[in-house]
Protein backbone atom coordinates (compact mmCIF):
# COMPACT_ATOMS: atom_id res chain seq x y z
CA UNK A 1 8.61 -2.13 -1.78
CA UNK A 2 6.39 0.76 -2.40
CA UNK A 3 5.27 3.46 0.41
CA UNK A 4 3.94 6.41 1.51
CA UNK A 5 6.58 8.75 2.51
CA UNK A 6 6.42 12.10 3.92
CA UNK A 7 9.43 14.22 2.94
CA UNK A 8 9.79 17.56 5.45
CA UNK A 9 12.31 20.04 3.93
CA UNK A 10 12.03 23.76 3.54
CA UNK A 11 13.82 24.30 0.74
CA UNK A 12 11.04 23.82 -1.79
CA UNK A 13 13.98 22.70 -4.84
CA UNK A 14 15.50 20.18 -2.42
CA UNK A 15 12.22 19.21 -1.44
CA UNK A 16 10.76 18.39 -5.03
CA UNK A 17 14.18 17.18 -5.97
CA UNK A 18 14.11 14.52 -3.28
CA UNK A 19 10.22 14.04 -4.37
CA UNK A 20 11.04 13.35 -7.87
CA UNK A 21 13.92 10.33 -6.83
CA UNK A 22 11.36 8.54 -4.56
CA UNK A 23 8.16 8.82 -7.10
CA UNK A 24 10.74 7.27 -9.85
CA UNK A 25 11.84 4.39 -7.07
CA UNK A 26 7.87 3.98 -7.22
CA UNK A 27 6.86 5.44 -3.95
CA UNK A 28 4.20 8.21 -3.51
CA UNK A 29 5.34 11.33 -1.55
CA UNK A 30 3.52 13.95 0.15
CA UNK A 31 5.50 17.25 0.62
CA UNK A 32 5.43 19.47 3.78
CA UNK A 33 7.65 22.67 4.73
CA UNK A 34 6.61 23.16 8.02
CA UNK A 35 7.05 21.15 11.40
CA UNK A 36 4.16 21.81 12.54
CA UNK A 37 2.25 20.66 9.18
CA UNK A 38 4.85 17.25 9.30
CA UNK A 39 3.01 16.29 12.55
CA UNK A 40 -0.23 17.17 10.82
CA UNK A 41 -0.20 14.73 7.50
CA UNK A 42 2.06 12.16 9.57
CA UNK A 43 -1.44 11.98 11.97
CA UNK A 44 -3.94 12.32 9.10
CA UNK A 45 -1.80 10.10 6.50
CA UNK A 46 0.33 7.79 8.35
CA UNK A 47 3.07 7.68 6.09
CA UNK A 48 5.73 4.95 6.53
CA UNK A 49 8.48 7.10 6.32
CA UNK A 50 9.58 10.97 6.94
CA UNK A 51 12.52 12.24 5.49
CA UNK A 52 12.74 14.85 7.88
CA UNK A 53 14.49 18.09 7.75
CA UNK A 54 16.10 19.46 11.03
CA UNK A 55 15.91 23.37 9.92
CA UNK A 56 12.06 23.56 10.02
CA UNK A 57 9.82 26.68 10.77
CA UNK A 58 6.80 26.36 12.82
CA UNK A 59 8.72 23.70 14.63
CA UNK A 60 12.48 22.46 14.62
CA UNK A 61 12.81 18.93 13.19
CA UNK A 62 13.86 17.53 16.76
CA UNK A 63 10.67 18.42 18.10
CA UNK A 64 8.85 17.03 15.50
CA UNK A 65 10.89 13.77 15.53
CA UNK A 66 9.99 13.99 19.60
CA UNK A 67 6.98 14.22 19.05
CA UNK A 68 6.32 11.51 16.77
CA UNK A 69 8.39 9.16 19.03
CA UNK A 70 5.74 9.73 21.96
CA UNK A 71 3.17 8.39 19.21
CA UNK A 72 4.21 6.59 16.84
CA UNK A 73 6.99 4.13 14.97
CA UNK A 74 7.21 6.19 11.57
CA UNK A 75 10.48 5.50 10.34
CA UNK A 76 12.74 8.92 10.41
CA UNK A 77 15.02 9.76 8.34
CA UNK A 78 16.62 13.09 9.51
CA UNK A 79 18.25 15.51 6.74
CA UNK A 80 20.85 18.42 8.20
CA UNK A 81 24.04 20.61 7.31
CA UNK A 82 24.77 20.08 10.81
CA UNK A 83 27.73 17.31 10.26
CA UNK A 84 29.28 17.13 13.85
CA UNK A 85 29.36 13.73 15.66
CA UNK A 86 27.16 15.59 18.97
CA UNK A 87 24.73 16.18 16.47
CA UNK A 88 24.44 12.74 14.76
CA UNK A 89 24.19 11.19 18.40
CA UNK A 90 21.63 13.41 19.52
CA UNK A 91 19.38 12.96 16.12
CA UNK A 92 19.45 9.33 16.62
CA UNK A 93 19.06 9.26 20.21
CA UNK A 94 15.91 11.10 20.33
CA UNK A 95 14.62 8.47 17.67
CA UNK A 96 15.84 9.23 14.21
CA UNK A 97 16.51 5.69 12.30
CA UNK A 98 19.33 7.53 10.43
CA UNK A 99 20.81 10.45 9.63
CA UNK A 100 21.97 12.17 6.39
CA UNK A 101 24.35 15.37 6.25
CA UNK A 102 23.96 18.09 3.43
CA UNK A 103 24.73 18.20 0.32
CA UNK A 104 23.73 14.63 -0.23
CA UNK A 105 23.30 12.22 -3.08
CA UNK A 106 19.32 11.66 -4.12
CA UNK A 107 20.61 8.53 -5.28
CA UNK A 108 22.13 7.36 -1.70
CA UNK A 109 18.70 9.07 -0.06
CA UNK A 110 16.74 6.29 -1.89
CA UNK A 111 18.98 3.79 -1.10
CA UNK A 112 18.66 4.46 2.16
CA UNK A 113 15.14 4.72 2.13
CA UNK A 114 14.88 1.42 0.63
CA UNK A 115 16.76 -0.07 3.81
CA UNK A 116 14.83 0.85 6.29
CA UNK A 117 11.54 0.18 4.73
CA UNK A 118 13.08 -3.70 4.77
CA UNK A 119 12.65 -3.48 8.82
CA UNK A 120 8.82 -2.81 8.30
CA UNK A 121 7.31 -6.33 8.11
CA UNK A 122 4.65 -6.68 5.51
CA UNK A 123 1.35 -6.69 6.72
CA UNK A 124 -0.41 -10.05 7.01
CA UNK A 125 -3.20 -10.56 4.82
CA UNK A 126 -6.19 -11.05 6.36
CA UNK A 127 -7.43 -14.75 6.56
CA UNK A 128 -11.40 -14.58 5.77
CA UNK A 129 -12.18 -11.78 3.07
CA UNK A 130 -15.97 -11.15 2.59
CA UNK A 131 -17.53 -9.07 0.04
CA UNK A 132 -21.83 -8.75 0.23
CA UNK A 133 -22.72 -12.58 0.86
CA UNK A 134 -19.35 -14.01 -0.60
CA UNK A 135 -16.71 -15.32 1.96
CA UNK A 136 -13.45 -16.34 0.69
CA UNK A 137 -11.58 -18.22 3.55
CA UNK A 138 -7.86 -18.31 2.62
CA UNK A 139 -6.62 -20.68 5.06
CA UNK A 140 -9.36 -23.19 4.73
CA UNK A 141 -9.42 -22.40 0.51
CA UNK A 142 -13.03 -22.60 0.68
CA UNK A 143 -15.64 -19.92 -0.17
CA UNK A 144 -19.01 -19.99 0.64
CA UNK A 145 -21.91 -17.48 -0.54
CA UNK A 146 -25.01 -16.71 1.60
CA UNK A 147 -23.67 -19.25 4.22
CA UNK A 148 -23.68 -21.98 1.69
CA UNK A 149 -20.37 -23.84 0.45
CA UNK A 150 -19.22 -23.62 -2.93
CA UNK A 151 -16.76 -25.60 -5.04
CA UNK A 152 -14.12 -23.84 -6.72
CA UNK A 153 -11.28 -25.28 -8.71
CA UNK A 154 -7.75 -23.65 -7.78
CA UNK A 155 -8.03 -21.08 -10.64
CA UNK A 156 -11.47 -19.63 -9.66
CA UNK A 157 -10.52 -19.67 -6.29
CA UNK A 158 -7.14 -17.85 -6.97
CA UNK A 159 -9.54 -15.63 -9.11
CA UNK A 160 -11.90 -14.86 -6.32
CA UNK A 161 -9.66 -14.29 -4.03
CA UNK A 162 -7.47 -11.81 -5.60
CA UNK A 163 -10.65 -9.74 -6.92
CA UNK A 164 -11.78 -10.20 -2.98
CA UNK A 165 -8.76 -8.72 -1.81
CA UNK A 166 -9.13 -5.19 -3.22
CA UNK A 167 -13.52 -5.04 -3.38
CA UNK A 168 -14.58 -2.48 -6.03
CA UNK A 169 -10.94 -2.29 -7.52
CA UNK A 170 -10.99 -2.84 -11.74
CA UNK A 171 -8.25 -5.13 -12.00
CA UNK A 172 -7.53 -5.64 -16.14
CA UNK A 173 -6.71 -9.20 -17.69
CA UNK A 174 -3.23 -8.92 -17.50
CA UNK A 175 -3.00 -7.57 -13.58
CA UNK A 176 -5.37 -10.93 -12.94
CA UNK A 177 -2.77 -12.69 -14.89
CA UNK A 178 0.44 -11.55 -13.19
CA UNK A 179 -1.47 -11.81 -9.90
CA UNK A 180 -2.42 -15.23 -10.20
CA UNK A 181 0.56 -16.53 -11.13
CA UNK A 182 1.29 -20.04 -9.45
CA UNK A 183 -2.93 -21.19 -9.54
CA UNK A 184 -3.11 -22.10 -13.07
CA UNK A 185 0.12 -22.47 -14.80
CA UNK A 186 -2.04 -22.83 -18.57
CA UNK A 187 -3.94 -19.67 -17.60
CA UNK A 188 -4.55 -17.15 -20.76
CA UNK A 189 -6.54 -14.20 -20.71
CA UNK A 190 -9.20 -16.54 -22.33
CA UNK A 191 -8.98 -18.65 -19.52
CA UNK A 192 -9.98 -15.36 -17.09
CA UNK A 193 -13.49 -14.79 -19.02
CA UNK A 194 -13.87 -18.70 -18.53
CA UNK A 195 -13.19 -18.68 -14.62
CA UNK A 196 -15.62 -15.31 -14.40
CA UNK A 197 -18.24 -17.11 -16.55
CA UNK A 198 -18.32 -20.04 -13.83
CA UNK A 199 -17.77 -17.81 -11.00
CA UNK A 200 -20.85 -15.94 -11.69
CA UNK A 201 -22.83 -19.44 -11.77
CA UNK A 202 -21.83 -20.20 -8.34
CA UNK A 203 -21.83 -17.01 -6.52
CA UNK A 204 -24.64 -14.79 -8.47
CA UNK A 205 -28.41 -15.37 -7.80
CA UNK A 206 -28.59 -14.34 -11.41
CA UNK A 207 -25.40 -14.97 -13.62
CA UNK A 208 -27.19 -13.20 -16.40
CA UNK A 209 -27.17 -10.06 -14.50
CA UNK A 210 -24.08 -10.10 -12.26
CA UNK A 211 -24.57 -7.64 -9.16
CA UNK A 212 -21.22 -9.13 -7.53
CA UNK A 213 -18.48 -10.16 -9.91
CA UNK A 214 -18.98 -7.16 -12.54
CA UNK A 215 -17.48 -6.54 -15.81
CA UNK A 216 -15.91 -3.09 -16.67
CA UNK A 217 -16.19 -2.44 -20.18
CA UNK A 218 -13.00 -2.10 -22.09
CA UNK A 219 -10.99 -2.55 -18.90
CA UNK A 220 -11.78 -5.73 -16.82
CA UNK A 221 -13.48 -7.18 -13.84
CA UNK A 222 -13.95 -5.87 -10.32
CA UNK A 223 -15.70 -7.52 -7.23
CA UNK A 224 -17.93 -5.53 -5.69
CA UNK A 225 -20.76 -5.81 -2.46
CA UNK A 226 -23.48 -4.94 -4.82
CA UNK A 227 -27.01 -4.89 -3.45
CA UNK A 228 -28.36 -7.38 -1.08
CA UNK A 229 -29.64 -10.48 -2.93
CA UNK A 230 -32.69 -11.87 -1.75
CA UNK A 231 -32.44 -15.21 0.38
């Protein structure tokens, strides 16, 4: 799974060495080398995971691990030459989730990383999506526009509600295609301009000049509030 990781390290190689191994495993890092500044993006960001440094300036890598215990349940991983077993024991036990000695293997760091992001559930999705005067009800599979019901068949509706999922985001032919894998199993990139041409019938006071289900030129289609139609 992909996240947002804050990596912690004062040694700027190490720290853009460990940088470089996550963004290749297909996460996106943010970089601090302060512990002071950790506590700062952790607040502003909230990252899923710090790969934390013990040897920080501003403030120590315990304190900032202490401190993000008292507020939050960012995963820690805690990076040290310190390779006793007191010290292992007393990183965890102030709320490190594990606990890596220097020098260490990028390779194993990712690994690592990968394990503990498996104790972060994935986020539910949310059960009604509504963009403008389009509702997309996921449990019920019905969508409805301006209050009114509307009948889909299972490929617009897998259409709508993956465009409804991410409002404003361009999503091309073949993301809508990997995406919607399991609706339609005939479904062609042809078969995408078809669903968006009867889409627009049913949810667009105008399907001439779509204000909601918009075409990007040269890219795809994106879902988008638009401005308020007229009742």
């Amino acid at each position: 799974m992909s996240a947002l990781i804050l990596v912690a390290e004062d040694d700027e190689n190490q720290a853009e060495l460990v940088r470089r191994y996550l963004e290749q495993d297909h996460h996106r890092v943010l970089v601090v080398h302060d512990g002071r500044d950790a506590l700062d993006v952790v607040r502003a960001h909230g990252p899923a995971l710090v790969v934390l440094d013990l040897m920080l300036p501003g403030l120590g890598g315990l304190d900032v691990c202490r401190a993000l215990r008292a507020e939050s349940d960012v995963l820690v991983l805690m990076l040290t030459a310190r390779s006793t077993e007191d010290d292992l024991l007393h990183g965890l036990g102030i709320g490190a989730d594990d606990y890596m000695t220097k020098p260490f293997s990028p390779r194993e760091l990712v690994a690592r990383v990968r394990t503990l992001l498996r104790r972060v559930p994935a986020p539910k999705p949310e059960p009604v999506l509504q963009v403008g005067p389009i509702v997309v009800d996921q449990l019920r599979h019905e969508v409805r526009v301006r209050g009114e019901a509307v009948e889909c068949t299972p490929g617009e509706f897998g259409l709508l509600e993956v465009l409804a999922s991410e409002v404003d985001r361009v999503f091309s032919r073949e993301q809508l295609l990997q995406r919607m894998h399991g609706f339609d199993s005939f479904l062609t990139a042809r078969t995408i301009d078809t669903h968006v041409k009867n889409l627009r019938r049913k949810i667009e006071a105008d399907p001439r000049t779509p204000s909601h289900l918009v075409t990007v030129y040269g890219i795809g289609y994106k879902l988008t509030a638009g401005r308020v139609d007229a009742p």
